[in-house]
C-alpha atoms as a PDB file:
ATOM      1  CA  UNK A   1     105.930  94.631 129.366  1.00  0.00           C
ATOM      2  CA  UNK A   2     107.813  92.303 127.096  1.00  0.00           C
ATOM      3  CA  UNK A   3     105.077  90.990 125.004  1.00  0.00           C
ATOM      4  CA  UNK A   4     104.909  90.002 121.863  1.00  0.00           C
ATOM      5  CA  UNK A   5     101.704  91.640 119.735  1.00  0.00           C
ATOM      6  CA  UNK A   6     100.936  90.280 115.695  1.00  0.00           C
ATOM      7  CA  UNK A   7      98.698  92.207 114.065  1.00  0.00           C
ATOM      8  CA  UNK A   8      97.547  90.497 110.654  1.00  0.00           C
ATOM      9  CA  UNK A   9      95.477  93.006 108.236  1.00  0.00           C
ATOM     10  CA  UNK A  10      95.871  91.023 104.586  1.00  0.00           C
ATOM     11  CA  UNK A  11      93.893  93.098 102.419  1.00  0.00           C
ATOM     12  CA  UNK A  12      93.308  96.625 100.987  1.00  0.00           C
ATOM     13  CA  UNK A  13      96.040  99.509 101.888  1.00  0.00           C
ATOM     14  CA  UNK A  14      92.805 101.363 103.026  1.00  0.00           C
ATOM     15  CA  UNK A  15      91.621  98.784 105.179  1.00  0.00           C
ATOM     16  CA  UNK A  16      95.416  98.479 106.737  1.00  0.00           C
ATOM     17  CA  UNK A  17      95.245 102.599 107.028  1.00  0.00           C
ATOM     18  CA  UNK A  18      91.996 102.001 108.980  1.00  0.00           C
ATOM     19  CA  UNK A  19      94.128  99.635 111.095  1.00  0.00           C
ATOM     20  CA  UNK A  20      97.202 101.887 112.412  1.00  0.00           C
ATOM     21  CA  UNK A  21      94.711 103.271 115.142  1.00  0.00           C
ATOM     22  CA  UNK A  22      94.862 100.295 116.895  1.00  0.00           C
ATOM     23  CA  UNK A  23      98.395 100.213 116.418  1.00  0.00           C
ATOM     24  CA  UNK A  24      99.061 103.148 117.827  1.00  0.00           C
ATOM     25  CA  UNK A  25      96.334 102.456 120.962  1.00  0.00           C
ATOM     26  CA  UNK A  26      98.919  98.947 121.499  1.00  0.00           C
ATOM     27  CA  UNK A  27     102.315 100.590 121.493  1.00  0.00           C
ATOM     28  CA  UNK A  28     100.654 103.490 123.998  1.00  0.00           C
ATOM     29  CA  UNK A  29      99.393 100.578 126.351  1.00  0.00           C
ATOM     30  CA  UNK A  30     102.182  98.120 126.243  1.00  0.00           C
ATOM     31  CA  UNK A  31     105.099 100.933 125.443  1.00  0.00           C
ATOM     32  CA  UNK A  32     107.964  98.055 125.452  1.00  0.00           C
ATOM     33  CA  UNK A  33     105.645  95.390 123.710  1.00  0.00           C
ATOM     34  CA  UNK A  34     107.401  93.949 120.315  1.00  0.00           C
ATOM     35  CA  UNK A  35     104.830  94.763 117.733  1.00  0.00           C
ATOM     36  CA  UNK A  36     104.465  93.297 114.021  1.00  0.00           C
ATOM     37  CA  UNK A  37     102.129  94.031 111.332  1.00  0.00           C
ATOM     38  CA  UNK A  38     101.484  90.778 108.949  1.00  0.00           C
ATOM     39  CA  UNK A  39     100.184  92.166 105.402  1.00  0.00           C
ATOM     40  CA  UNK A  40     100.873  91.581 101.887  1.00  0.00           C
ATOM     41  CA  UNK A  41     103.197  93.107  99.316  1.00  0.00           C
ATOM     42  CA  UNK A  42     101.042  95.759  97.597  1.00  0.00           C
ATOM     43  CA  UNK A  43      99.972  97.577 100.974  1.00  0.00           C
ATOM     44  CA  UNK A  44     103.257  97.075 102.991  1.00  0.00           C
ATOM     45  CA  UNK A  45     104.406 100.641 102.114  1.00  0.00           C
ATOM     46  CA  UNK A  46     101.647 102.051 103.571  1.00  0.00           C
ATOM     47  CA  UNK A  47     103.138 101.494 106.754  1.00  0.00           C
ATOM     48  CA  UNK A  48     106.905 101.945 106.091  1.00  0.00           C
ATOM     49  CA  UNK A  49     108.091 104.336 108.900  1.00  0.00           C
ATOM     50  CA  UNK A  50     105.481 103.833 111.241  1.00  0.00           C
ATOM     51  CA  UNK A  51     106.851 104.736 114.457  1.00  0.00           C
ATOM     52  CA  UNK A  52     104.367 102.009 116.577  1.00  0.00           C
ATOM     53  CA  UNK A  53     105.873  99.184 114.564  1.00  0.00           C
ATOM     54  CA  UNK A  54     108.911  96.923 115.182  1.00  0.00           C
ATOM     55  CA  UNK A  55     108.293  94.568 112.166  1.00  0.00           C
ATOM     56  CA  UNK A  56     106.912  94.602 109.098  1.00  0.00           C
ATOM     57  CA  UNK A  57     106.402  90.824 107.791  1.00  0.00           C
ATOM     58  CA  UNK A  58     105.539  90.583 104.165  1.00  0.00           C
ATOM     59  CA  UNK A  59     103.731  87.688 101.559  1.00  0.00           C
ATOM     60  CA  UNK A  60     102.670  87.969  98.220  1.00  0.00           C
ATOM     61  CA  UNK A  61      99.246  86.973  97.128  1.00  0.00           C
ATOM     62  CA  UNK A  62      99.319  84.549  94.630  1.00  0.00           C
ATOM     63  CA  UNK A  63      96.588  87.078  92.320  1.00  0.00           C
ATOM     64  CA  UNK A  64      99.164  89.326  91.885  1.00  0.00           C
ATOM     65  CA  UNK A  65     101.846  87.430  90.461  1.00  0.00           C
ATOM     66  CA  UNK A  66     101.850  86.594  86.587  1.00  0.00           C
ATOM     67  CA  UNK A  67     103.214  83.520  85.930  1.00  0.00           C
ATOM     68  CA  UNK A  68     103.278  79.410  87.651  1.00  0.00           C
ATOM     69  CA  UNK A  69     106.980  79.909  88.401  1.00  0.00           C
ATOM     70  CA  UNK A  70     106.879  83.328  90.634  1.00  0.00           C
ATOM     71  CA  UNK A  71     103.395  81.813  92.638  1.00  0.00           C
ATOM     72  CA  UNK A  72     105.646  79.380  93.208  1.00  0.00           C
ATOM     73  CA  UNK A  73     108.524  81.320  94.763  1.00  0.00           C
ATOM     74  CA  UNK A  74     105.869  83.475  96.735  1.00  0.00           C
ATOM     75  CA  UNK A  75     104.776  80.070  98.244  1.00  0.00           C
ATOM     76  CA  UNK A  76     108.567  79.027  99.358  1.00  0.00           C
ATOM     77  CA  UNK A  77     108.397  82.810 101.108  1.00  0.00           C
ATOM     78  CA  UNK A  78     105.383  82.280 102.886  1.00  0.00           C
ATOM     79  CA  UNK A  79     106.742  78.695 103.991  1.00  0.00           C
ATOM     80  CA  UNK A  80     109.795  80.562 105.084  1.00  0.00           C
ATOM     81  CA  UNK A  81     107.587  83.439 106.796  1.00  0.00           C
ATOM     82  CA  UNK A  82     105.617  80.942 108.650  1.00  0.00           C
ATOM     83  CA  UNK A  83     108.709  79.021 110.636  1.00  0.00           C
ATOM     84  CA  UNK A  84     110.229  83.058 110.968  1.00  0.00           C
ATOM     85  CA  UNK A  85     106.554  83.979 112.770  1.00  0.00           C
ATOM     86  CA  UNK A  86     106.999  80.399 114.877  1.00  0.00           C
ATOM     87  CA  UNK A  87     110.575  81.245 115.535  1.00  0.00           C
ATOM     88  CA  UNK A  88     109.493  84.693 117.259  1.00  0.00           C
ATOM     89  CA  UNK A  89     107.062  83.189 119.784  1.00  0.00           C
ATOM     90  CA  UNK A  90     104.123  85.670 119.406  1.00  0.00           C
ATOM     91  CA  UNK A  91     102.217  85.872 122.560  1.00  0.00           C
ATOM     92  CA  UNK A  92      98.936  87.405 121.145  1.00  0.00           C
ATOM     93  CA  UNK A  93      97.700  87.812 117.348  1.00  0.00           C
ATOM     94  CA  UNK A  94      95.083  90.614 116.532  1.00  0.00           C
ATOM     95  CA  UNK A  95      92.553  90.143 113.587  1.00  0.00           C
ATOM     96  CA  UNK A  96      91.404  93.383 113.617  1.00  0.00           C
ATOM     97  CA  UNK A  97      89.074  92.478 109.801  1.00  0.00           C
ATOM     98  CA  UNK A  98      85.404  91.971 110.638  1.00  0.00           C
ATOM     99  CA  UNK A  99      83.783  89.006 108.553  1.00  0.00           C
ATOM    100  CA  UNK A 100      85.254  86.173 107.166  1.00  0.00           C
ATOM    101  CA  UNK A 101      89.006  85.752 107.124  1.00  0.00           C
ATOM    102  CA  UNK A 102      89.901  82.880 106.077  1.00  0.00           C
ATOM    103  CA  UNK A 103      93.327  83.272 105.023  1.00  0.00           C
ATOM    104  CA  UNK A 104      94.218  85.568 108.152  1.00  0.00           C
ATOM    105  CA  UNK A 105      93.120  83.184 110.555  1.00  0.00           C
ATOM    106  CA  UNK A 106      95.481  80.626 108.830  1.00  0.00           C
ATOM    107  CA  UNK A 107      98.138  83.007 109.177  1.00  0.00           C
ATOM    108  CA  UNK A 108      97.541  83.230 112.645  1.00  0.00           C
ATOM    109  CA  UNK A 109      96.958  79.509 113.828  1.00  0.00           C
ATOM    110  CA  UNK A 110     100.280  78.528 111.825  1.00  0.00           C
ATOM    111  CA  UNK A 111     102.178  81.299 113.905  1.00  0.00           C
ATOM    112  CA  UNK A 112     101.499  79.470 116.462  1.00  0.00           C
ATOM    113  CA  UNK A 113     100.198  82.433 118.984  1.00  0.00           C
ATOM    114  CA  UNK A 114      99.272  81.693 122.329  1.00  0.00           C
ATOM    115  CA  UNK A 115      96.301  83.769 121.775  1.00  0.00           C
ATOM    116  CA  UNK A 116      94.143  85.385 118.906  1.00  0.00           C
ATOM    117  CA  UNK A 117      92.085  88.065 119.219  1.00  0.00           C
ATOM    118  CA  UNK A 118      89.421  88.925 117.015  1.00  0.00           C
ATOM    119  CA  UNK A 119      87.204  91.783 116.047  1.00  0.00           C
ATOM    120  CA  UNK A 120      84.153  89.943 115.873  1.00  0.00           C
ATOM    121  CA  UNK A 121      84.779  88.903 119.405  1.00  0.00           C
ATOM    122  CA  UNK A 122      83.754  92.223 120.846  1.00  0.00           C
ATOM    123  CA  UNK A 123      80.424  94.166 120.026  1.00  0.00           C
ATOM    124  CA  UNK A 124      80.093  96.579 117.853  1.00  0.00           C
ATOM    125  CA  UNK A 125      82.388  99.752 118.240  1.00  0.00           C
ATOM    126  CA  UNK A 126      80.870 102.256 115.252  1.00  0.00           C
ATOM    127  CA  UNK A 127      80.184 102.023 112.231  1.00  0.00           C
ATOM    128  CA  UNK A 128      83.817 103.256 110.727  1.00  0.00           C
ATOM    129  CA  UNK A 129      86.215 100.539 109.958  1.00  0.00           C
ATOM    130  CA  UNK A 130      88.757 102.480 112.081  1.00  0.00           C
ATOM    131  CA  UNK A 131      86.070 102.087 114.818  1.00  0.00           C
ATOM    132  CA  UNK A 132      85.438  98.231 114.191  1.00  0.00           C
ATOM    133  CA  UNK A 133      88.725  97.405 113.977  1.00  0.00           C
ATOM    134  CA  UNK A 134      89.446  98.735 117.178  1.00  0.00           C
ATOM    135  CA  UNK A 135      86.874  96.709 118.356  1.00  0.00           C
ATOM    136  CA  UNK A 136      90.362  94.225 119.261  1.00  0.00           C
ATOM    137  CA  UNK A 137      91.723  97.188 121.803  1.00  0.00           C
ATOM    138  CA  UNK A 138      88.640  96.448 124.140  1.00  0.00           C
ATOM    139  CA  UNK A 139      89.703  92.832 124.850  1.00  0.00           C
ATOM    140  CA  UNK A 140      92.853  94.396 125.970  1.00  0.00           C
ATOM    141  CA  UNK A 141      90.945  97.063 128.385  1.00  0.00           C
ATOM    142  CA  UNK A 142      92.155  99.526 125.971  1.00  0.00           C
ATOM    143  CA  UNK A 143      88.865 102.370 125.881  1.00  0.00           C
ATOM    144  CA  UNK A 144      87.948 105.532 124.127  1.00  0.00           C
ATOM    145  CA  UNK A 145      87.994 106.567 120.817  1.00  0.00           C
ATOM    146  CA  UNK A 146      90.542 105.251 118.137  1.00  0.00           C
ATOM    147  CA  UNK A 147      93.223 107.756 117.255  1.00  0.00           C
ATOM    148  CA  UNK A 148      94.271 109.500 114.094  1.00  0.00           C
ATOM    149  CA  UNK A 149      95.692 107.234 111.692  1.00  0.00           C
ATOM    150  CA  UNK A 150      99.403 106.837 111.203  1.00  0.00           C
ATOM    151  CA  UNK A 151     101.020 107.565 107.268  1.00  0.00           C
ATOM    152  CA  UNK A 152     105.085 108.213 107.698  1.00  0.00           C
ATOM    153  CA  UNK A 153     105.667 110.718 104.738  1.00  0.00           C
ATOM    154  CA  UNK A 154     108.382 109.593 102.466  1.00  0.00           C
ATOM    155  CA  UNK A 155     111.339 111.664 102.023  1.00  0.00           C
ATOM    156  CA  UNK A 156     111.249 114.474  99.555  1.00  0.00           C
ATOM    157  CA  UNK A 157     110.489 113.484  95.766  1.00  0.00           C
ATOM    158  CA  UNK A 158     111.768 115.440  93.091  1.00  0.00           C
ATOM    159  CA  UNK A 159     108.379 117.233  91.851  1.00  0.00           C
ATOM    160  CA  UNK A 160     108.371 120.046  89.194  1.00  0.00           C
ATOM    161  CA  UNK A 161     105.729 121.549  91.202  1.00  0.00           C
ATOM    162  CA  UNK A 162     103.349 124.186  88.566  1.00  0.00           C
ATOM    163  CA  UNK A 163     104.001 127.811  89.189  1.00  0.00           C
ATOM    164  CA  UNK A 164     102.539 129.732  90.939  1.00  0.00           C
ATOM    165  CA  UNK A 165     101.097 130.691  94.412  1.00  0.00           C
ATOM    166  CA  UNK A 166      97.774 129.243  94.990  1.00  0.00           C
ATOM    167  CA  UNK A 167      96.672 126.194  96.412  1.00  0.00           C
ATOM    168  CA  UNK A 168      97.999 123.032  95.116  1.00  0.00           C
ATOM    169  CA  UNK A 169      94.672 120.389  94.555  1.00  0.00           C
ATOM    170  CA  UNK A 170      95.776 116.679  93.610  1.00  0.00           C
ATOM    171  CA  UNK A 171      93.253 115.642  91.558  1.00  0.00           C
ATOM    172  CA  UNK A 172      93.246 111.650  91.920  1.00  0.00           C
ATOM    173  CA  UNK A 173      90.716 110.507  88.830  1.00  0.00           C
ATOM    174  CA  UNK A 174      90.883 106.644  89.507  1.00  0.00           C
ATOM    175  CA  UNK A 175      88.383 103.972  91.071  1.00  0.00           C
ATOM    176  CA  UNK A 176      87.620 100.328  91.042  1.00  0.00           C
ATOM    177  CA  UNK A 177      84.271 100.810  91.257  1.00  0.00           C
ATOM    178  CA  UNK A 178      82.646 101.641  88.142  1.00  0.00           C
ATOM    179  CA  UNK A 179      79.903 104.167  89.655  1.00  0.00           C
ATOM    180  CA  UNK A 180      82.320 105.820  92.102  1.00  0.00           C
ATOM    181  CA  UNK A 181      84.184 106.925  88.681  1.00  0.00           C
ATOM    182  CA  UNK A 182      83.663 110.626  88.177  1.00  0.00           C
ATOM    183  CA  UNK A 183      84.161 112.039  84.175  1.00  0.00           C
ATOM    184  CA  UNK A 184      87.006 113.018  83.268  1.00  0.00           C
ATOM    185  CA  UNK A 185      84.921 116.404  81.848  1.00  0.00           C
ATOM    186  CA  UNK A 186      83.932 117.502  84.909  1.00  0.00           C
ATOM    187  CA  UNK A 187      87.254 117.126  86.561  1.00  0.00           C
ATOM    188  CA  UNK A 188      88.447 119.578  83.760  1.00  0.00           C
ATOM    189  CA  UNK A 189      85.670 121.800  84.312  1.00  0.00           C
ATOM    190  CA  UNK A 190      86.371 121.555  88.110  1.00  0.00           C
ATOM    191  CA  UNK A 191      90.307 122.329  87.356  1.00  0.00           C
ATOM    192  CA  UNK A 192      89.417 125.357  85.358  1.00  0.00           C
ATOM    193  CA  UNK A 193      86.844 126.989  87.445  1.00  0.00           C
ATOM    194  CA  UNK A 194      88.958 126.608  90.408  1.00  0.00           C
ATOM    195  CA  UNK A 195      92.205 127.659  89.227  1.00  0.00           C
ATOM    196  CA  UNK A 196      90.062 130.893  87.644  1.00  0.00           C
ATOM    197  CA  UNK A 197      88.389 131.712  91.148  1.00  0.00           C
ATOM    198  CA  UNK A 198      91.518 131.026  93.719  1.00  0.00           C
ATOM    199  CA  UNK A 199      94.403 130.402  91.591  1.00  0.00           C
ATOM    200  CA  UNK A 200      94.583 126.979  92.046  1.00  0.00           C
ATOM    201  CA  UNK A 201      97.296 124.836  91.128  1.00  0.00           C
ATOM    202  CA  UNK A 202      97.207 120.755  90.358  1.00  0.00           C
ATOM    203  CA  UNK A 203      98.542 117.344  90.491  1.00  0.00           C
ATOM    204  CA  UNK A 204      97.224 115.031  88.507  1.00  0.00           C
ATOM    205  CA  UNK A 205      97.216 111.269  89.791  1.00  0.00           C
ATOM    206  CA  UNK A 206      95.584 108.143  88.174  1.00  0.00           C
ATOM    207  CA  UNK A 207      96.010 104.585  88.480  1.00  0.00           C
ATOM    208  CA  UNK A 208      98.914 103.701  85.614  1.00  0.00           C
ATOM    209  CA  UNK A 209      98.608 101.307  83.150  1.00  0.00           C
ATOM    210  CA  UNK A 210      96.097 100.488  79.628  1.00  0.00           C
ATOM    211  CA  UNK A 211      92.595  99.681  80.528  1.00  0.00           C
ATOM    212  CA  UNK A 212      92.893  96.322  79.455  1.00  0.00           C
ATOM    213  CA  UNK A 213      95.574  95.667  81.079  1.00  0.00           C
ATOM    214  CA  UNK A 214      94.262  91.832  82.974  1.00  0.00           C
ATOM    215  CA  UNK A 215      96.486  91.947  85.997  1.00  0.00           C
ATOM    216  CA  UNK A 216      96.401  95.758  86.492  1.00  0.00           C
ATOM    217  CA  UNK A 217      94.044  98.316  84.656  1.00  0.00           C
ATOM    218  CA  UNK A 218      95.073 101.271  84.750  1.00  0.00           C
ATOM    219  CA  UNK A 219      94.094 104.811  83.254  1.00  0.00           C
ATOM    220  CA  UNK A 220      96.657 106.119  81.410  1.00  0.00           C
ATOM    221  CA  UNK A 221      94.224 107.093  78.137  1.00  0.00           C
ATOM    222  CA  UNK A 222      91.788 108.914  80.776  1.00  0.00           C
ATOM    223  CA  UNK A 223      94.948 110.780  82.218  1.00  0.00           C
ATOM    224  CA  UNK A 224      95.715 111.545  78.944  1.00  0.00           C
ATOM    225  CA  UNK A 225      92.420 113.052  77.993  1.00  0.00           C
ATOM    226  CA  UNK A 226      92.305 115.240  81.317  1.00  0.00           C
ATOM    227  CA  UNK A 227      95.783 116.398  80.555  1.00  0.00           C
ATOM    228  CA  UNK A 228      94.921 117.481  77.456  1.00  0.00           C
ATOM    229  CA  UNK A 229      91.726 119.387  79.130  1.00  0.00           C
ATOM    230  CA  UNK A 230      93.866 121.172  80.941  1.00  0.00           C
ATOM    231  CA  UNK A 231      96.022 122.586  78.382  1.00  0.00           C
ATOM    232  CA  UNK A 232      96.594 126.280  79.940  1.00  0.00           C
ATOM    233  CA  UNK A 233      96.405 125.435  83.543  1.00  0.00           C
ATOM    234  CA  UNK A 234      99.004 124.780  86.057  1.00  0.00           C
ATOM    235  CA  UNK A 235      99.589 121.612  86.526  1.00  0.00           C
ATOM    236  CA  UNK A 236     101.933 118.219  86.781  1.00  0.00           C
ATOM    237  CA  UNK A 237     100.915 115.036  85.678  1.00  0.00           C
ATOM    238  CA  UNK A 238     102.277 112.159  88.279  1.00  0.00           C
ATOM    239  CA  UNK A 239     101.998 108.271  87.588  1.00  0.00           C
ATOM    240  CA  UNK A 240     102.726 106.875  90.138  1.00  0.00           C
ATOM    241  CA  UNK A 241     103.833 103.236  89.477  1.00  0.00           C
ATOM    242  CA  UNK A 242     104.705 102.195  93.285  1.00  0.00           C
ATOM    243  CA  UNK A 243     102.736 103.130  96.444  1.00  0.00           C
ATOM    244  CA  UNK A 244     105.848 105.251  97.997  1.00  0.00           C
ATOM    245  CA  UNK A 245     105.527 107.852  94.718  1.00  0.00           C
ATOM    246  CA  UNK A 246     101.616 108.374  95.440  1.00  0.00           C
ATOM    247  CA  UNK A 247     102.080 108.370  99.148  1.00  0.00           C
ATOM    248  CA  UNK A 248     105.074 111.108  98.215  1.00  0.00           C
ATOM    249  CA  UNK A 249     103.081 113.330  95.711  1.00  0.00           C
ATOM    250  CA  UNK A 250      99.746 113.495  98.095  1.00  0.00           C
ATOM    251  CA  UNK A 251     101.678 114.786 100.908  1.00  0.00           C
ATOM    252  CA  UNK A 252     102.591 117.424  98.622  1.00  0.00           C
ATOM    253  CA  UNK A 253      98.924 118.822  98.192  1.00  0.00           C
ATOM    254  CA  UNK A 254      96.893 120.914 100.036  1.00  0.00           C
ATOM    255  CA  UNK A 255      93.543 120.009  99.168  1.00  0.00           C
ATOM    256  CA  UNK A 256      92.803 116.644  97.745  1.00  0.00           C
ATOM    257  CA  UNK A 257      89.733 115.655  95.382  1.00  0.00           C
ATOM    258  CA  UNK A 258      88.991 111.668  94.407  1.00  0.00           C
ATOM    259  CA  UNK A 259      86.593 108.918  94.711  1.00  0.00           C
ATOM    260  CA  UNK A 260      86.373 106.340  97.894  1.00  0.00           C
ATOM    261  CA  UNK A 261      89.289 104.275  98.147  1.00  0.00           C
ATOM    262  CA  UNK A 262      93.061 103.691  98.335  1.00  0.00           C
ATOM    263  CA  UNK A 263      94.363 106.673  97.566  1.00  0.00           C
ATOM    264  CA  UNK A 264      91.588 108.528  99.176  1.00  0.00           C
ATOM    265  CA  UNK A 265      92.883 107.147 102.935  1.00  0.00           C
ATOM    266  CA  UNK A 266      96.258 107.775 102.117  1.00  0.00           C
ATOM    267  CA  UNK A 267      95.135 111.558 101.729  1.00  0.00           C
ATOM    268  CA  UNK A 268      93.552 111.249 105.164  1.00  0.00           C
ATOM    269  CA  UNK A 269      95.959 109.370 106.876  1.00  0.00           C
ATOM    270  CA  UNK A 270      98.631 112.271 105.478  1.00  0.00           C
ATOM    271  CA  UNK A 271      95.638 114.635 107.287  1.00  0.00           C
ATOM    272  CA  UNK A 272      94.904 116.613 103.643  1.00  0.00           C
ATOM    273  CA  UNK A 273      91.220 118.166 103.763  1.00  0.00           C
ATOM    274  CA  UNK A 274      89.581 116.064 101.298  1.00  0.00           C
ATOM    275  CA  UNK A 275      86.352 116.668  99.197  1.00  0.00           C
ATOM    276  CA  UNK A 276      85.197 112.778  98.314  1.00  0.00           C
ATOM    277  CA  UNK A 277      83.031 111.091  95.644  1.00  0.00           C
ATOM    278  CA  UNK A 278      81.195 107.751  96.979  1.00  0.00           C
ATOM    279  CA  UNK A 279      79.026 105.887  94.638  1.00  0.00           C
ATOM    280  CA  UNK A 280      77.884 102.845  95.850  1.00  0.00           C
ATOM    281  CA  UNK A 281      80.313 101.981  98.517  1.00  0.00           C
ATOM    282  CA  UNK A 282      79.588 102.365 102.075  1.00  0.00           C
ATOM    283  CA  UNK A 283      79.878 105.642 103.275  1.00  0.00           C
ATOM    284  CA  UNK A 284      79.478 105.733 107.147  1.00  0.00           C
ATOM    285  CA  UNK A 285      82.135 103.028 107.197  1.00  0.00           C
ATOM    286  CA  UNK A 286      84.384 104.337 104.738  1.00  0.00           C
ATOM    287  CA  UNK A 287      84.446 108.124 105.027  1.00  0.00           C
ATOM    288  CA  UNK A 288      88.031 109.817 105.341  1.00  0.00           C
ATOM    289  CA  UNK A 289      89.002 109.048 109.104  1.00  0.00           C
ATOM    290  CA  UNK A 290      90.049 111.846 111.262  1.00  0.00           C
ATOM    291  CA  UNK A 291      90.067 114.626 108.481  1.00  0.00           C
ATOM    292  CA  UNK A 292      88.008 117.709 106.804  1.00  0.00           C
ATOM    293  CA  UNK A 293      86.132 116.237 104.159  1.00  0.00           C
ATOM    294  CA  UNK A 294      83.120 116.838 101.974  1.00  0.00           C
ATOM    295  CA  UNK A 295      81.832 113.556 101.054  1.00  0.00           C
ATOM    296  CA  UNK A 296      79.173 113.652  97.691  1.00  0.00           C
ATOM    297  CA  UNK A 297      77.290 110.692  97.401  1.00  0.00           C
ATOM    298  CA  UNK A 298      73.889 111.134  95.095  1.00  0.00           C
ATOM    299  CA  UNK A 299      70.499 108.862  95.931  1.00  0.00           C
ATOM    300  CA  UNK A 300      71.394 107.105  92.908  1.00  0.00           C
ATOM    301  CA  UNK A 301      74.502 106.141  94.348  1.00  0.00           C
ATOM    302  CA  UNK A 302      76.456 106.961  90.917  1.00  0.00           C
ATOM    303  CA  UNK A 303      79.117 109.614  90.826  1.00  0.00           C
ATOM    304  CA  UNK A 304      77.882 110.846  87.622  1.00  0.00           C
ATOM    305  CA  UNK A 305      75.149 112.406  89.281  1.00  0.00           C
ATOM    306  CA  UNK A 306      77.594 114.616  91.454  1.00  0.00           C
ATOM    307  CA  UNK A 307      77.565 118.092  89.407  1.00  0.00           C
ATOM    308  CA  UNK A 308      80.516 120.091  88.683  1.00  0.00           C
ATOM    309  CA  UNK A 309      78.876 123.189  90.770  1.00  0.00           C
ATOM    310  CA  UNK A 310      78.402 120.774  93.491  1.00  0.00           C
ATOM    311  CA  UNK A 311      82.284 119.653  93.863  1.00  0.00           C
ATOM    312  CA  UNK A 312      82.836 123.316  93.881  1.00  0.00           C
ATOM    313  CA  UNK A 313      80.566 124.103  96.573  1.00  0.00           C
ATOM    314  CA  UNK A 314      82.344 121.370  98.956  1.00  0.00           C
ATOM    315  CA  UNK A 315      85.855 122.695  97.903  1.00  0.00           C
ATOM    316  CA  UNK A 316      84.692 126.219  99.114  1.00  0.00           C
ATOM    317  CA  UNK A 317      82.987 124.586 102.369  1.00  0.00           C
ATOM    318  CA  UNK A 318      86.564 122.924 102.883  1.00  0.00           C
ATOM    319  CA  UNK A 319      88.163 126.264 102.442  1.00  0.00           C
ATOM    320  CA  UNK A 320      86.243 128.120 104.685  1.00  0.00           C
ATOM    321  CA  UNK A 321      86.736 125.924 107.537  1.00  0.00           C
END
């Protein structure tokens, strides 16, 4: 069927991971359809490679930019991206996002679709966000579970793996959230106990940048401090200053360890067992989708409750399985 399908997912790359099931679910029912997925700058690489998608349409948001003058040029792109999504004559537009969304449903009247369809439209699916997002699939008489998600993996990246044998872990120590943060102790700890009981190797990952850095904090000093933790252990430090290089090292790993969020679906989506940290973030709707995991979320709903012997425990319940 020569359709034209728009699916607009504007905000976080885990939310627009959560998303490529109902991607997929589309390009299986309308095989010939033209697909495009609308999203903005910082999550578009999250989707590079995807085999559902014809077109990838790109805007910055303005929060991201530093300065008047490049908020400016963003704007004359998303003037320009708005005649381009007129020009293609999009038959149906998909807001998969439950809630408010505002800026998506701009998107989607200025396209100019002969339809939208929206996730709120169509009762509740499950409480996953890959569930309620495919809450859009329905109004197409698309049933049954959502799929797997969908992550491409980049082509190889020059990695001075550590030596050795065992298992490689990526240890990802970054989170928004201040109480899904786990210390940067206990990952040490963690590192040393498991490379002492099964060998285990490591890549380190963290969010780069100072901590006071306005547009983008990063962790650099806490990388830093694990690194030097770790002194004796195999292991490779990886910042990872664009999406493609953490999308690259994660696919490297084996086993993956981290707190709820993006880099945590990215492990998923790449189909690594994962053991998870949630603090006080939602945990039935944003477990890893479609993986192994052992998710540790404490009453108090602070990581720094989670124990070192517990994080151990999971990783052995992951191993066994």
């Amino acid at each position: 069927m020569n359709i034209r399908l728009l699916v607009i997912r504007r905000d976080n790359i885990g939310d627009l991971l959560c998303t490529t099931p109902l991607v997929t679910a589309l390009r299986q029912r309308y095989p010939g359809a033209w697909i495009g997925v609308l999203t903005n700058s910082y999550a578009a690489p999250a989707l590079a490679g995807n085999p559902d998608i014809d077109d990838i349409l790109v805007y910055e948001k303005g929060k991201h930019l530093p300065t008047v003058r490049a908020r400016l040029v963003a704007l004359a792109c998303r003037i320009g991206l708005i005649f381009r999504l007129r020009r293609l004559r999009i038959d149906i537009a998909l807001l998969p996002a439950s809630g408010s969304q505002l800026s998506a449903e701009r998107f989607a009247a200025l396209s100019g679709a002969a339809r939208v369809i929206r996730a709120d439209d169509a009762p509740a699916a499950g409480p996953h966000e890959a569930e309620m997002s495919f809450r859009c699939a329905a109004q197409l008489g698309i049933d049954g579970p959502p799929p797997a998600m969908t992550l491409a993996r980049p082509p190889a990246t020059e990695v001075a793996l550590p030596a050795g044998t065992g298992p490689l872990i990526g240890l990802h120590i970054s989170a928004r959230k201040v109480p899904q943060r786990w210390p940067v102790a206990r990952f040490a700890e963690l590192a040393h106990r498991l490379h002492a009981e099964a060998g285990a190797r490591f890549l380190l990952f963290w969010a780069p940048g100072a901590a006071d850095d306005p547009m983008h904090p990063g962790d650099d000093d806490k990388a830093a401090d694990l690194a030097a933790r770790m002194d004796g252990l195999p292991f490779a430090a990886m910042p990872t200053h664009r999406l493609e290089e953490l999308i690259a090292g994660l696919s490297l790993c084996d086993t993956v360890i981290c707190s709820d969020g993006g880099a945590m679906h990215i492990a998923a989506a790449l189909g690594k067992p994962i053991v998870c940290f949630f603090g006080n973030s939602d945990a039935a709707r944003w477990r890893p989708w479609g993986v192994r995991h052992e998710l540790l979320q404490p009453e108090s709903h602070d990581v720094t409750d989670v124990g070192v012997e517990e994080a151990l425990l999971a990783y052995r319940k992951l191993a066994c399985q």
